[in-house]
PDB file of N, CA and C in Angstrom:
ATOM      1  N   UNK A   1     -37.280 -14.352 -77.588  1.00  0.00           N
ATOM      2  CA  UNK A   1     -36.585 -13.352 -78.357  1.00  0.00           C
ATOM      3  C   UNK A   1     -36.017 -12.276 -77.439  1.00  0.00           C
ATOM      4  N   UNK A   2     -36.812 -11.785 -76.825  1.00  0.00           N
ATOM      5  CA  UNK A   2     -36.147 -10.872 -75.362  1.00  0.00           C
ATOM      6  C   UNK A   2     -35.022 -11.190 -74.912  1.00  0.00           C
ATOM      7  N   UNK A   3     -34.857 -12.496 -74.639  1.00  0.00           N
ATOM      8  CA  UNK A   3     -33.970 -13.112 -73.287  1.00  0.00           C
ATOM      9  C   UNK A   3     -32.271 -13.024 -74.503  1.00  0.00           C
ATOM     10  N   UNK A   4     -32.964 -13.421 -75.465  1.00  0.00           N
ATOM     11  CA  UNK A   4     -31.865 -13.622 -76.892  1.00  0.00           C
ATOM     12  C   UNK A   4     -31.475 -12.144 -77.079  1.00  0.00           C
ATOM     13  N   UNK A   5     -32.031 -11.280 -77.028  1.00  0.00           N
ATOM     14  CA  UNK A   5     -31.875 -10.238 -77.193  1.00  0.00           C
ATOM     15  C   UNK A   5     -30.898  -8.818 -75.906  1.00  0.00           C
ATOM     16  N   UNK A   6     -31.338  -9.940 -74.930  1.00  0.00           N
ATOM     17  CA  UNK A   6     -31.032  -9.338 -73.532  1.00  0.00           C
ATOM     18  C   UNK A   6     -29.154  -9.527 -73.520  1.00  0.00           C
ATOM     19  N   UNK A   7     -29.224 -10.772 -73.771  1.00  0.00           N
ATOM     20  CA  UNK A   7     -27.603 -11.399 -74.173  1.00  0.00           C
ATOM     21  C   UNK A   7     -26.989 -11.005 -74.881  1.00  0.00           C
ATOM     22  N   UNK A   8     -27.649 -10.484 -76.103  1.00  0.00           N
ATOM     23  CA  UNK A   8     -26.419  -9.854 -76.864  1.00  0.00           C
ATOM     24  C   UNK A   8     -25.695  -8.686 -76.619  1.00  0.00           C
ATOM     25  N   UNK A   9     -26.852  -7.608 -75.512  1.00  0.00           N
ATOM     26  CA  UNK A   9     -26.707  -6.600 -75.072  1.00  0.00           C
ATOM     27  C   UNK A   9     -25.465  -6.863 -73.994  1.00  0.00           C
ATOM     28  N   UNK A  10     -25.795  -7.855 -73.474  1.00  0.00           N
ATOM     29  CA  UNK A  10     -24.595  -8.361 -72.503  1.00  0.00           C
ATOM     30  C   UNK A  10     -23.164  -8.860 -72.409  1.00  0.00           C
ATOM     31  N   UNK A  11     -23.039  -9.481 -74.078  1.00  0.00           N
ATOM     32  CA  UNK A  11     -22.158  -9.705 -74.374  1.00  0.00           C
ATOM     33  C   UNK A  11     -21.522  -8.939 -75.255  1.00  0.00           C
ATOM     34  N   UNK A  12     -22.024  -7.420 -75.587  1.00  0.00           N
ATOM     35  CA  UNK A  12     -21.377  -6.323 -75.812  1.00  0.00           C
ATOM     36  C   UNK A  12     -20.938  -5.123 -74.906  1.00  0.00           C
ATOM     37  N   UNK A  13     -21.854  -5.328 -74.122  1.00  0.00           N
ATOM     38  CA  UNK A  13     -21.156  -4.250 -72.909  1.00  0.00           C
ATOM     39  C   UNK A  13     -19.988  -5.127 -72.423  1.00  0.00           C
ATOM     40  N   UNK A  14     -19.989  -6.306 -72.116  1.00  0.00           N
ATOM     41  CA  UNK A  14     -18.820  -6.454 -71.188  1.00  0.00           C
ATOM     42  C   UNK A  14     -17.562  -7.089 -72.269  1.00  0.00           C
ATOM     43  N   UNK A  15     -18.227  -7.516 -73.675  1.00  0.00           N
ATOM     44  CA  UNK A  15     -17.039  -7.619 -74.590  1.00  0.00           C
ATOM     45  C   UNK A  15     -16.701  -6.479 -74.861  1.00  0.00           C
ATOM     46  N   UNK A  16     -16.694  -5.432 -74.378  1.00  0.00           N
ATOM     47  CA  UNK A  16     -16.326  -3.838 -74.629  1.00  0.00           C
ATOM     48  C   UNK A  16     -15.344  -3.224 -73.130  1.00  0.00           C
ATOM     49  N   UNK A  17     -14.799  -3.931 -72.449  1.00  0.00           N
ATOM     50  CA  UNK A  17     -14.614  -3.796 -71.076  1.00  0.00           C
ATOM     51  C   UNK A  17     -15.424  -2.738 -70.748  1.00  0.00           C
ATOM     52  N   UNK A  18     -16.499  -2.916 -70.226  1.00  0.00           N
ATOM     53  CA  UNK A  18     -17.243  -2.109 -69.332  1.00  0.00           C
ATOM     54  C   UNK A  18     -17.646  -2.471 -67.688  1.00  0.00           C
ATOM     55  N   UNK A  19     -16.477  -3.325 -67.225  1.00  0.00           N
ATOM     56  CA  UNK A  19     -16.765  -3.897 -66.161  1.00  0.00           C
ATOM     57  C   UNK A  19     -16.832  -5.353 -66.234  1.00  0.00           C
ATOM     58  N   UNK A  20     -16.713  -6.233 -64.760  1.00  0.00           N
ATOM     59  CA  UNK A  20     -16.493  -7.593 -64.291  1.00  0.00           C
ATOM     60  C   UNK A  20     -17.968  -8.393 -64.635  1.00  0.00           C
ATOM     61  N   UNK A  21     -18.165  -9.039 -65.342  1.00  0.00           N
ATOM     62  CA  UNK A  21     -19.790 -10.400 -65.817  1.00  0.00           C
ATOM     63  C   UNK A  21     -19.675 -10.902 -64.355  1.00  0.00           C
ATOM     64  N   UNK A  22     -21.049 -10.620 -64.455  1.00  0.00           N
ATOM     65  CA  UNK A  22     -21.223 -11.479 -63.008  1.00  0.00           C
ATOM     66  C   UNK A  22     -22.546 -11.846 -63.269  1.00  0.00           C
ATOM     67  N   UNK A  23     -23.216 -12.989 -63.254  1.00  0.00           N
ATOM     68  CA  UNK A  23     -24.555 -13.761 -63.570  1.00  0.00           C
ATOM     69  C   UNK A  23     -25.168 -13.125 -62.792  1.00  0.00           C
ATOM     70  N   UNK A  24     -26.349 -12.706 -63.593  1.00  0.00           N
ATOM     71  CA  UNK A  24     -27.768 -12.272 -62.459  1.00  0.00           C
ATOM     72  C   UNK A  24     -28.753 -11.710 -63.546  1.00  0.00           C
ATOM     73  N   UNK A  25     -29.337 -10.893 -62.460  1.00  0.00           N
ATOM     74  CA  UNK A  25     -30.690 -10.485 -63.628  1.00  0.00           C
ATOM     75  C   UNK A  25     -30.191  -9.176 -64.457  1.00  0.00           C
ATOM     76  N   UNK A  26     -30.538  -8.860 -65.869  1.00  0.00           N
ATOM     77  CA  UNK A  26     -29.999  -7.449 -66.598  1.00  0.00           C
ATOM     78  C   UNK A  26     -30.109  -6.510 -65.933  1.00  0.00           C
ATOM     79  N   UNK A  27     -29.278  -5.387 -66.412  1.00  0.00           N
ATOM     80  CA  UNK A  27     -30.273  -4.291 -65.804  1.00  0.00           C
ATOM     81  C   UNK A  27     -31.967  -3.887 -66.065  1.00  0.00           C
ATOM     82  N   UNK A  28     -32.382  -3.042 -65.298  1.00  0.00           N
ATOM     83  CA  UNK A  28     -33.908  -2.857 -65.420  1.00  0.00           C
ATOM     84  C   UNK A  28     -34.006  -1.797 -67.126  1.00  0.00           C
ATOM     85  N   UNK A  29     -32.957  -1.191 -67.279  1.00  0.00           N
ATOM     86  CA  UNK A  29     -32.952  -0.490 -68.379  1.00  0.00           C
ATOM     87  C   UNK A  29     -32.728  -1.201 -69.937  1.00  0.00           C
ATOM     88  N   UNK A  30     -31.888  -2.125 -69.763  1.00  0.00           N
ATOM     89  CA  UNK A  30     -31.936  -3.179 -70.743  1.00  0.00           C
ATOM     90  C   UNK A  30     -33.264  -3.825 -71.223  1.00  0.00           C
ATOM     91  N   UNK A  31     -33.010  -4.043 -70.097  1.00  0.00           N
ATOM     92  CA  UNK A  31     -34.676  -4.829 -70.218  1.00  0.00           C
ATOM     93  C   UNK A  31     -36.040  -4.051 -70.902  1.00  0.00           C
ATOM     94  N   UNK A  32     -35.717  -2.918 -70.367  1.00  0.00           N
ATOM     95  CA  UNK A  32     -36.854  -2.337 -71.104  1.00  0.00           C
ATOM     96  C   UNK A  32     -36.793  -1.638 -72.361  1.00  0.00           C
ATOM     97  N   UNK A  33     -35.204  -1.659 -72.871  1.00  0.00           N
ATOM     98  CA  UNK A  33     -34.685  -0.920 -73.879  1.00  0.00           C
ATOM     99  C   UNK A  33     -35.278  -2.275 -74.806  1.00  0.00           C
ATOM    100  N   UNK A  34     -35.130  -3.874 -74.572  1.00  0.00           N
ATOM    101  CA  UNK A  34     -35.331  -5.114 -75.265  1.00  0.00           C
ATOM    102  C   UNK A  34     -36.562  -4.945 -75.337  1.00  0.00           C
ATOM    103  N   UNK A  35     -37.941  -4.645 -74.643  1.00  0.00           N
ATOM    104  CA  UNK A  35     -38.813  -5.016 -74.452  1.00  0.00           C
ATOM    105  C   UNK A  35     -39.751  -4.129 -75.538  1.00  0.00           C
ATOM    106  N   UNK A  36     -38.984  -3.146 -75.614  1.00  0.00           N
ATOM    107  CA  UNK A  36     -39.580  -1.712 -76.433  1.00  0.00           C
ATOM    108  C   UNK A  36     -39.105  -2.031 -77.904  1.00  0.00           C
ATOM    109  N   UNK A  37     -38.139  -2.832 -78.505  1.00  0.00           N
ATOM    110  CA  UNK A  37     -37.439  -3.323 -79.699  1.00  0.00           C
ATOM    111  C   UNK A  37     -38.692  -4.210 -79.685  1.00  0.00           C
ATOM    112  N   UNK A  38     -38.427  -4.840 -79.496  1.00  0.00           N
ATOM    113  CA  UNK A  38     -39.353  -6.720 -79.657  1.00  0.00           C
ATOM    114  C   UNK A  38     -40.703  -6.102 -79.865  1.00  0.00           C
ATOM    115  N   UNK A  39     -41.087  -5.062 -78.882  1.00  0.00           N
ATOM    116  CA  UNK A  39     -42.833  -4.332 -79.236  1.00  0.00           C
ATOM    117  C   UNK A  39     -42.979  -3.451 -80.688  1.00  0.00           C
ATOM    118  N   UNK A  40     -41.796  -3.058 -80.947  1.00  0.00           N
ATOM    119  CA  UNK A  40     -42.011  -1.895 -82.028  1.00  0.00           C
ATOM    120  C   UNK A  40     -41.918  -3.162 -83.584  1.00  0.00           C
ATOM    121  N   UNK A  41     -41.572  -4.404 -82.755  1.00  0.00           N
ATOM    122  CA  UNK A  41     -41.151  -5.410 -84.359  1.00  0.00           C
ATOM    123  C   UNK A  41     -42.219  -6.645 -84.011  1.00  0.00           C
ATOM    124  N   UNK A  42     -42.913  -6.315 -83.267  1.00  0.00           N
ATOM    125  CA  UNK A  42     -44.293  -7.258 -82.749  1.00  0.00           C
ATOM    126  C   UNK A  42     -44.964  -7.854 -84.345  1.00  0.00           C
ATOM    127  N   UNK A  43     -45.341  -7.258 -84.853  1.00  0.00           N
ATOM    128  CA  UNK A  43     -46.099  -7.433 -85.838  1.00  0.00           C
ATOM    129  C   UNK A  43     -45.296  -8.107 -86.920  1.00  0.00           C
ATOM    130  N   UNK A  44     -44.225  -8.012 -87.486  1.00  0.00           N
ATOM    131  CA  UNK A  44     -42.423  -8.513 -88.154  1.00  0.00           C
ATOM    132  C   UNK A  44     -42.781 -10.438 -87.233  1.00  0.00           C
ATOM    133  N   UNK A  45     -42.742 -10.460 -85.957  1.00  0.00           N
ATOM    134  CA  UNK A  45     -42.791 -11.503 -85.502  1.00  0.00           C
ATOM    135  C   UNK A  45     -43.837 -12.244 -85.384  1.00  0.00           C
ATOM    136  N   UNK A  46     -44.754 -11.503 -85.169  1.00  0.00           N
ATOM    137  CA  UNK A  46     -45.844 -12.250 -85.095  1.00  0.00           C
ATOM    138  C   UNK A  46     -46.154 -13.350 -86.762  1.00  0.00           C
ATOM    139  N   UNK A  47     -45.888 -12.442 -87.461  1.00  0.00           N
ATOM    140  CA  UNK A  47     -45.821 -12.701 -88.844  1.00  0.00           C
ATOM    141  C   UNK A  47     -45.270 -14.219 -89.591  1.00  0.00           C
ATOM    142  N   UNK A  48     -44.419 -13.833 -88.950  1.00  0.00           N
ATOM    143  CA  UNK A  48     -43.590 -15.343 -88.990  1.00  0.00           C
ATOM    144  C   UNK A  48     -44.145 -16.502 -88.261  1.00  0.00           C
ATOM    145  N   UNK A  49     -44.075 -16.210 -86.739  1.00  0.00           N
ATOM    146  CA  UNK A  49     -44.904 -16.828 -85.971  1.00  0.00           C
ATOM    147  C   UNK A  49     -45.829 -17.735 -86.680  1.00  0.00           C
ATOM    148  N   UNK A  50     -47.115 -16.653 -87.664  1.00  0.00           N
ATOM    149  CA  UNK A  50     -48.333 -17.446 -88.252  1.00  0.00           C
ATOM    150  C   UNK A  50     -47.779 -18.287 -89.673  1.00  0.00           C
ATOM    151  N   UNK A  51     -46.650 -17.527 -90.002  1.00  0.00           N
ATOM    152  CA  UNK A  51     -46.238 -18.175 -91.461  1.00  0.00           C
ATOM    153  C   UNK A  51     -45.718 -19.635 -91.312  1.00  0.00           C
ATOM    154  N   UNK A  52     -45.381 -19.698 -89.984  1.00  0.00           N
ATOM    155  CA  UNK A  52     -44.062 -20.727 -89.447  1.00  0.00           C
ATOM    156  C   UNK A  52     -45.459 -22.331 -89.361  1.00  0.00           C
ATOM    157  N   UNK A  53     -46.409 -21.864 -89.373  1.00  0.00           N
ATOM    158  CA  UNK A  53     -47.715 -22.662 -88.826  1.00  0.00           C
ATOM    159  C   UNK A  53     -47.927 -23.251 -90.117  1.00  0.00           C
ATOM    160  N   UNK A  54     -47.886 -22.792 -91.540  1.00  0.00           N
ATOM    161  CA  UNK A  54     -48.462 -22.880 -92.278  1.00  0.00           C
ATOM    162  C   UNK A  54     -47.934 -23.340 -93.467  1.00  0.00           C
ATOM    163  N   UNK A  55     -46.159 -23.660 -93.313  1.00  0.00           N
ATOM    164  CA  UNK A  55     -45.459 -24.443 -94.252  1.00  0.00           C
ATOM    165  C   UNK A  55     -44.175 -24.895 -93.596  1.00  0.00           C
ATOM    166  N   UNK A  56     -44.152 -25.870 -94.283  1.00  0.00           N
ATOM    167  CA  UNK A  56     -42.694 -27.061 -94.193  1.00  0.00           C
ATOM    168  C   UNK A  56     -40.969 -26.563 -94.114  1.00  0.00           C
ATOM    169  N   UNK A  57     -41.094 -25.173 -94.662  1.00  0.00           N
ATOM    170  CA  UNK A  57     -39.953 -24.825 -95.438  1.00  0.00           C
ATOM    171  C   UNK A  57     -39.076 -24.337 -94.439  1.00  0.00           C
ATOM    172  N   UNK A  58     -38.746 -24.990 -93.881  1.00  0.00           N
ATOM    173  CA  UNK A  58     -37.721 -24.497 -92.450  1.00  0.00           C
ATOM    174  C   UNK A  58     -36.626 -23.800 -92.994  1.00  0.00           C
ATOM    175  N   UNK A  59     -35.928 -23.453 -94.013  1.00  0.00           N
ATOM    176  CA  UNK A  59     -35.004 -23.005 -94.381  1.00  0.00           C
ATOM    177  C   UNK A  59     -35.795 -21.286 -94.653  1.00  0.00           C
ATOM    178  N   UNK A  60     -36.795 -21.039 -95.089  1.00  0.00           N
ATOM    179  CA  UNK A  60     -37.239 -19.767 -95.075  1.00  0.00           C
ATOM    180  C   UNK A  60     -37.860 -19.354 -93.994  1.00  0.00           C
ATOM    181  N   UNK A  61     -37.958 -19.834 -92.937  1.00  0.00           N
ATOM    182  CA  UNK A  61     -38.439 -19.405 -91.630  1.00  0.00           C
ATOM    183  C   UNK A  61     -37.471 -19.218 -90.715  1.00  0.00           C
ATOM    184  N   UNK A  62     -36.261 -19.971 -91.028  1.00  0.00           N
ATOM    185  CA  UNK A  62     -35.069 -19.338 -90.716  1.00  0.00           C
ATOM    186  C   UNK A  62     -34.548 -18.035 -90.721  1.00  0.00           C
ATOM    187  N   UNK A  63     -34.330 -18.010 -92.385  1.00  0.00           N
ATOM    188  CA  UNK A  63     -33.978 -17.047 -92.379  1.00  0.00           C
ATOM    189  C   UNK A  63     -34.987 -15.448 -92.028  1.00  0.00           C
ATOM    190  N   UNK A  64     -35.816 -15.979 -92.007  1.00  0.00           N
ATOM    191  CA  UNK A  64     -37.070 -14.837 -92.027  1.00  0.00           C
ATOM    192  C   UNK A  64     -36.903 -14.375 -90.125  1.00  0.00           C
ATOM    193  N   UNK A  65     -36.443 -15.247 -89.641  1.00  0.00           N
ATOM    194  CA  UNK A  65     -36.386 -15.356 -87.901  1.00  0.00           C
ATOM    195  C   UNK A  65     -34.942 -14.600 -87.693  1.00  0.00           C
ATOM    196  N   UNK A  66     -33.680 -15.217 -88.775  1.00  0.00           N
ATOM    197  CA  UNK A  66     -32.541 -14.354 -88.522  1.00  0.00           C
ATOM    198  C   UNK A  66     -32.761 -12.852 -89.150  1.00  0.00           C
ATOM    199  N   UNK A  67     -33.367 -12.829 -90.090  1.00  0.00           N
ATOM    200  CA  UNK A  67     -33.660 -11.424 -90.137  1.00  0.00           C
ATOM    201  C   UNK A  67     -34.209 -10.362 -89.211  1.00  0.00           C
ATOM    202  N   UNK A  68     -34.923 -10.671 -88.895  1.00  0.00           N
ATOM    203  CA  UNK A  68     -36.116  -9.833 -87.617  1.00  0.00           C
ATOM    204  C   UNK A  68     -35.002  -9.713 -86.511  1.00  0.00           C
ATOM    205  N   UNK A  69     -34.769 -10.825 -86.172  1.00  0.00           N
ATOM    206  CA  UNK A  69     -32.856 -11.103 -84.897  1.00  0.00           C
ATOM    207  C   UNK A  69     -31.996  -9.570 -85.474  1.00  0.00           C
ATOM    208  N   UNK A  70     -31.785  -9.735 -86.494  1.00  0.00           N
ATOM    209  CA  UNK A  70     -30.482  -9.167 -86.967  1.00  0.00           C
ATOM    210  C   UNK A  70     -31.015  -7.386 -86.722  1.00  0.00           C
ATOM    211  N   UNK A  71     -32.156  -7.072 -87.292  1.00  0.00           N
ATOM    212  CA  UNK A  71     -32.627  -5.971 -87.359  1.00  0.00           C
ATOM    213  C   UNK A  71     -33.174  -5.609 -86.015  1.00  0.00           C
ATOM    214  N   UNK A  72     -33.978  -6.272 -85.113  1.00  0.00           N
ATOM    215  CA  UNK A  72     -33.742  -5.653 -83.498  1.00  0.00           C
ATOM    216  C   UNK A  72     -32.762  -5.991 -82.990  1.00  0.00           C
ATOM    217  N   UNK A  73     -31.311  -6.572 -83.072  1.00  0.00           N
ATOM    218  CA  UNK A  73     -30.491  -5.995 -82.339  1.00  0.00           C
ATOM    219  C   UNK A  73     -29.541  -4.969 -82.675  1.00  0.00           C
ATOM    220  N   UNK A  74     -29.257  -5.081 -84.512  1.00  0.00           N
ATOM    221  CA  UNK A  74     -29.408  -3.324 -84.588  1.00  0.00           C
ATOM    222  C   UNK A  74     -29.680  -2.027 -83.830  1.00  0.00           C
ATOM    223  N   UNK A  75     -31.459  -2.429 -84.266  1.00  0.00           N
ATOM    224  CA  UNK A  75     -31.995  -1.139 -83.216  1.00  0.00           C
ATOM    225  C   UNK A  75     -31.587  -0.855 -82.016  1.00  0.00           C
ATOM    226  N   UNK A  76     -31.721  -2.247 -81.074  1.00  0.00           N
ATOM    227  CA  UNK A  76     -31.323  -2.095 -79.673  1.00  0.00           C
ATOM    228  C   UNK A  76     -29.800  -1.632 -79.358  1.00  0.00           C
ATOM    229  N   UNK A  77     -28.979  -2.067 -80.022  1.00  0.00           N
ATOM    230  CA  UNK A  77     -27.826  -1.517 -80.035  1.00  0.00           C
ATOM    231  C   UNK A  77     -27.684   0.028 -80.076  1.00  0.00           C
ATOM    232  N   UNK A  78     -28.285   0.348 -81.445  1.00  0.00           N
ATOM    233  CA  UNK A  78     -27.900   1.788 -81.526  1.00  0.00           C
ATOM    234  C   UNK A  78     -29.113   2.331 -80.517  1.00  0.00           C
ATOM    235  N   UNK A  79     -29.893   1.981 -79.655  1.00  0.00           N
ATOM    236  CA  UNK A  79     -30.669   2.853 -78.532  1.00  0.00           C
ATOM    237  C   UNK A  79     -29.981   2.575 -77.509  1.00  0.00           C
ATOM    238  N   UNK A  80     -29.151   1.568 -77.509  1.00  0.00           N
ATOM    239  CA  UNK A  80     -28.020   1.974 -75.925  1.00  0.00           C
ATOM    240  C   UNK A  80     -27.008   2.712 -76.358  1.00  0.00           C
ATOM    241  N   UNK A  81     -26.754   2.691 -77.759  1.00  0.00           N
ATOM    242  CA  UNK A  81     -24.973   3.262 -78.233  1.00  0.00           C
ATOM    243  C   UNK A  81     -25.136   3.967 -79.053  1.00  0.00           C
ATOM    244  N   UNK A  82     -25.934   5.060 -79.143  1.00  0.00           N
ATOM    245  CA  UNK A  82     -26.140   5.625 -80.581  1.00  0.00           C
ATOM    246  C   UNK A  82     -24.759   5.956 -81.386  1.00  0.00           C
ATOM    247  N   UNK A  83     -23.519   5.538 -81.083  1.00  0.00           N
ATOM    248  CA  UNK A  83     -22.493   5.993 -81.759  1.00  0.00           C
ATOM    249  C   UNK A  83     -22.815   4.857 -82.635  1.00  0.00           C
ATOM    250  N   UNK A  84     -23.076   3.419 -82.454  1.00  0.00           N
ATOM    251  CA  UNK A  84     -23.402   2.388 -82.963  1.00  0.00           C
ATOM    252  C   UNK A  84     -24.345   2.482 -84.509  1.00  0.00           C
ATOM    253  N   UNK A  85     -24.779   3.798 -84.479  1.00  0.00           N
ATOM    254  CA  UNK A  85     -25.399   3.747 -85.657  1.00  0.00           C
ATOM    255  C   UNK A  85     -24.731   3.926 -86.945  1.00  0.00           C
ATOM    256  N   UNK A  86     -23.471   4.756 -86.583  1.00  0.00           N
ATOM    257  CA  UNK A  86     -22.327   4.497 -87.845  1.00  0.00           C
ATOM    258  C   UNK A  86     -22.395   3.422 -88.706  1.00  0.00           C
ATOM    259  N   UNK A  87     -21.784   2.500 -87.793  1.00  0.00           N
ATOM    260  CA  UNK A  87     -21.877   0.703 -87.972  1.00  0.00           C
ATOM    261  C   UNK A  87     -22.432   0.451 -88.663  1.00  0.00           C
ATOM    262  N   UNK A  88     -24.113   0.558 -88.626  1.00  0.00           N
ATOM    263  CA  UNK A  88     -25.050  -0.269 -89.164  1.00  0.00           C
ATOM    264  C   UNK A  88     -25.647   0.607 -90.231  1.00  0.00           C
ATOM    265  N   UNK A  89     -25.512   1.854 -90.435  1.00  0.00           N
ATOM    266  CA  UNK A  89     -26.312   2.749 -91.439  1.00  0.00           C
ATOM    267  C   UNK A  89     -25.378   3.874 -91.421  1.00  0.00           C
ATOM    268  N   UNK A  90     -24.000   3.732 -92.545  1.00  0.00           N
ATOM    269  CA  UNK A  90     -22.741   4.444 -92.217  1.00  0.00           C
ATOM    270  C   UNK A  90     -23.244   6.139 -92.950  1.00  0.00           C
ATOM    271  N   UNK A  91     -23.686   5.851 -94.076  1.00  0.00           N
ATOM    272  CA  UNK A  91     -24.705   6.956 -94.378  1.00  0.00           C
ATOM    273  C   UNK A  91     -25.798   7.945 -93.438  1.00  0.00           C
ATOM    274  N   UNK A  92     -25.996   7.582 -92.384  1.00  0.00           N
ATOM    275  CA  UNK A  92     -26.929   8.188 -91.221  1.00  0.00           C
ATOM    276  C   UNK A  92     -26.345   9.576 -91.066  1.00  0.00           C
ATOM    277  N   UNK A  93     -26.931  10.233 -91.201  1.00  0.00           N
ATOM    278  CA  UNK A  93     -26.776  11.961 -90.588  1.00  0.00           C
ATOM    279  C   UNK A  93     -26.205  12.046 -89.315  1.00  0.00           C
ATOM    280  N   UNK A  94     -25.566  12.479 -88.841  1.00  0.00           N
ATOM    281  CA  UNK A  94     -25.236  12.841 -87.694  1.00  0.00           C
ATOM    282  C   UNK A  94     -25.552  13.860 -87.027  1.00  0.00           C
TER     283      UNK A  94
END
């Protein structure tokens, strides 16, 4: 989920021209901006994780997996871009 998470960050900074993609490791700040998302939704995943053990229904573990996806990269987004929070919660105080 990190590494999934690391990419999207990546393919918005530089789908944003913010400079030349060049393969390598993220930055160290990314990384820990991902690492701090994925910890604060630990429990959201883990969840699934045990649910995913315990029935057939691949179509609701799906979506239960794109959800948790959808909502930390939200977060992570708007903690690198807080202008980004418009976007996702257009109602948000400013």
């Amino acid at each position: 989920m990190k590494e999934a998470q690391a990419r999207n960050v990546l393919l918005v900074h530089f789908g944003r021209g913010r400079g030349d993609f060049a393969q390598g490791e993220h930055p160290t700040f990314w990384q820990k901006a991902v690492a701090d998302i994925v910890n604060t939704h630990r429990s959201e995943i883990h969840a699934i994780w045990t649910h995913s053990t315990s029935t057939d229904d691949i179509a609701l573990i799906t979506q239960e997996i794109e959800s948790v996806l959808a909502i930390c990269a939200a977060d992570l987004l708007i903690a690198l871009y807080p202008a980004a929070a418009a976007i996702f919660d257009p109602d948000r105080e400013k």
